[in-house]
C-alpha atoms as a PDB file:
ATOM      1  CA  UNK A   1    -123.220  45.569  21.612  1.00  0.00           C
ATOM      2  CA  UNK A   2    -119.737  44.066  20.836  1.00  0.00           C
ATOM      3  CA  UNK A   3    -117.164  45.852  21.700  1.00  0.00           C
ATOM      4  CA  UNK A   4    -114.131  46.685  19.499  1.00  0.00           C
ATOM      5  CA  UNK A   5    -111.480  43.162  19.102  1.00  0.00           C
ATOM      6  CA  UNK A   6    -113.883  40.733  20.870  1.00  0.00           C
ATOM      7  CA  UNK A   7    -116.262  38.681  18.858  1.00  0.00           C
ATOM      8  CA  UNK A   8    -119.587  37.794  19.425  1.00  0.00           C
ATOM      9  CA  UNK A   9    -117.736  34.088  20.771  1.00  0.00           C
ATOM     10  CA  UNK A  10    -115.644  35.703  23.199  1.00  0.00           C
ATOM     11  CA  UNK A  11    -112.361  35.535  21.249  1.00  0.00           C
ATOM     12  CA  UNK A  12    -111.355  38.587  23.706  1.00  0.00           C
ATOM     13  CA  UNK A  13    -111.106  36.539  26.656  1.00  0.00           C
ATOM     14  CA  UNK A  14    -109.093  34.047  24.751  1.00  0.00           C
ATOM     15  CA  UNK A  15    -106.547  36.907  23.861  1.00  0.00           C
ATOM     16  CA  UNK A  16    -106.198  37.468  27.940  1.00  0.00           C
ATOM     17  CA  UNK A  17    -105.615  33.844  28.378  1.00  0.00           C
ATOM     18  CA  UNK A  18    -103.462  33.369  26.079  1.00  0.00           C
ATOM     19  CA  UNK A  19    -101.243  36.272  27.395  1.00  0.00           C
ATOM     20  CA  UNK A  20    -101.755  34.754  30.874  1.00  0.00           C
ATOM     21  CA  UNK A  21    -100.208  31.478  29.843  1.00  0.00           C
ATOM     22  CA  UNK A  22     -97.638  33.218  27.822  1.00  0.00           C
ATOM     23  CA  UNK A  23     -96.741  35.720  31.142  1.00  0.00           C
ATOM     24  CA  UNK A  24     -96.419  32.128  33.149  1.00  0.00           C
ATOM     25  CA  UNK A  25     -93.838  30.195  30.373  1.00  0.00           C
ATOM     26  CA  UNK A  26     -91.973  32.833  30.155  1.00  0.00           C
ATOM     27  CA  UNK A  27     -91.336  33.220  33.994  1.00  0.00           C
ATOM     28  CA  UNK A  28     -90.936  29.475  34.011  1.00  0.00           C
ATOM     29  CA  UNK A  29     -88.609  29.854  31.030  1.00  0.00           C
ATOM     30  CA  UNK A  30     -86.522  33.033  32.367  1.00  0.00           C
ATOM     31  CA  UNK A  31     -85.794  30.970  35.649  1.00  0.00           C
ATOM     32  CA  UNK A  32     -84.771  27.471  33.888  1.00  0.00           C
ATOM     33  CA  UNK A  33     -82.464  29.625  31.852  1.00  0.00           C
ATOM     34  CA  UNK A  34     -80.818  32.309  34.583  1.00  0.00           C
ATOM     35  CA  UNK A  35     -81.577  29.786  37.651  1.00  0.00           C
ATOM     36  CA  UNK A  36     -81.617  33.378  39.389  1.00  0.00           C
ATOM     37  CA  UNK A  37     -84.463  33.482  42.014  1.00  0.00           C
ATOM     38  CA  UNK A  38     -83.563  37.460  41.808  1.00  0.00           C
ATOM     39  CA  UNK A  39     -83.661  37.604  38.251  1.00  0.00           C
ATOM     40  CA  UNK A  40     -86.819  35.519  37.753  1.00  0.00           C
ATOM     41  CA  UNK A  41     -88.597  37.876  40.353  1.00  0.00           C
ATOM     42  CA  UNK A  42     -87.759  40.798  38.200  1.00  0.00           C
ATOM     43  CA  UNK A  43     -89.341  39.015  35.153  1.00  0.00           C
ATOM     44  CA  UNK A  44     -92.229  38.056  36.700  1.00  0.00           C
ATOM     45  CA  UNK A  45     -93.270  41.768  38.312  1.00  0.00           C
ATOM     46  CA  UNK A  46     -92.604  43.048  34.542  1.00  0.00           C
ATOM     47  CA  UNK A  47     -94.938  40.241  33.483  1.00  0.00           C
ATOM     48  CA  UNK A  48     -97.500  40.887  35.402  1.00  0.00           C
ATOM     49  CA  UNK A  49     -97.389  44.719  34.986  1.00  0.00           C
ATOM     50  CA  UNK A  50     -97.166  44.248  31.114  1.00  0.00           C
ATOM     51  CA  UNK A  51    -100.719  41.592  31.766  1.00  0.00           C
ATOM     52  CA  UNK A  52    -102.542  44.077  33.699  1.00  0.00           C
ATOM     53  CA  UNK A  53    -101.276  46.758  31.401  1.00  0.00           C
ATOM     54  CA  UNK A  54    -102.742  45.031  28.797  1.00  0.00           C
ATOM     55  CA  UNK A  55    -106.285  44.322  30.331  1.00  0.00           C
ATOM     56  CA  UNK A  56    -106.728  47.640  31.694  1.00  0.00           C
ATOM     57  CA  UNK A  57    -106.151  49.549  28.307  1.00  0.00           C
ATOM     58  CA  UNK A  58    -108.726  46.194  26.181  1.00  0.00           C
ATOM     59  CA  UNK A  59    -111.226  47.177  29.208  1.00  0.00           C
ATOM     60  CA  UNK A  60    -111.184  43.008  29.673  1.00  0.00           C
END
């Protein structure tokens, strides 16, 4: 059985790594703009609650 917003291809893990990647540039991007180590540290602990967020509620 296939569950609800993954295809039979696995399309649902592509949606995780695409979020993945997209948590990572925008840590990378939050730092080259602010060149806070503080600032990026906050961004990336909202990143990775917001990923894990997201996989825990898509059961991936």
């Amino acid at each position: 059985m296939v569950r609800s917003g993954q295809g039979r291809d696995g399309t649902g893990h592509r949606k995780v790594l695409w979020l993945v990647n997209g948590v990572l540039a925008g840590v990378g991007g939050v730092f080259l703009t602010t060149a806070s180590v503080l600032v990026t540290a906050i961004a990336a602990a909202a990143a990775v609650a917001i990923a894990v967020t997201v996989i825990a509620v898509t059961g991936r």
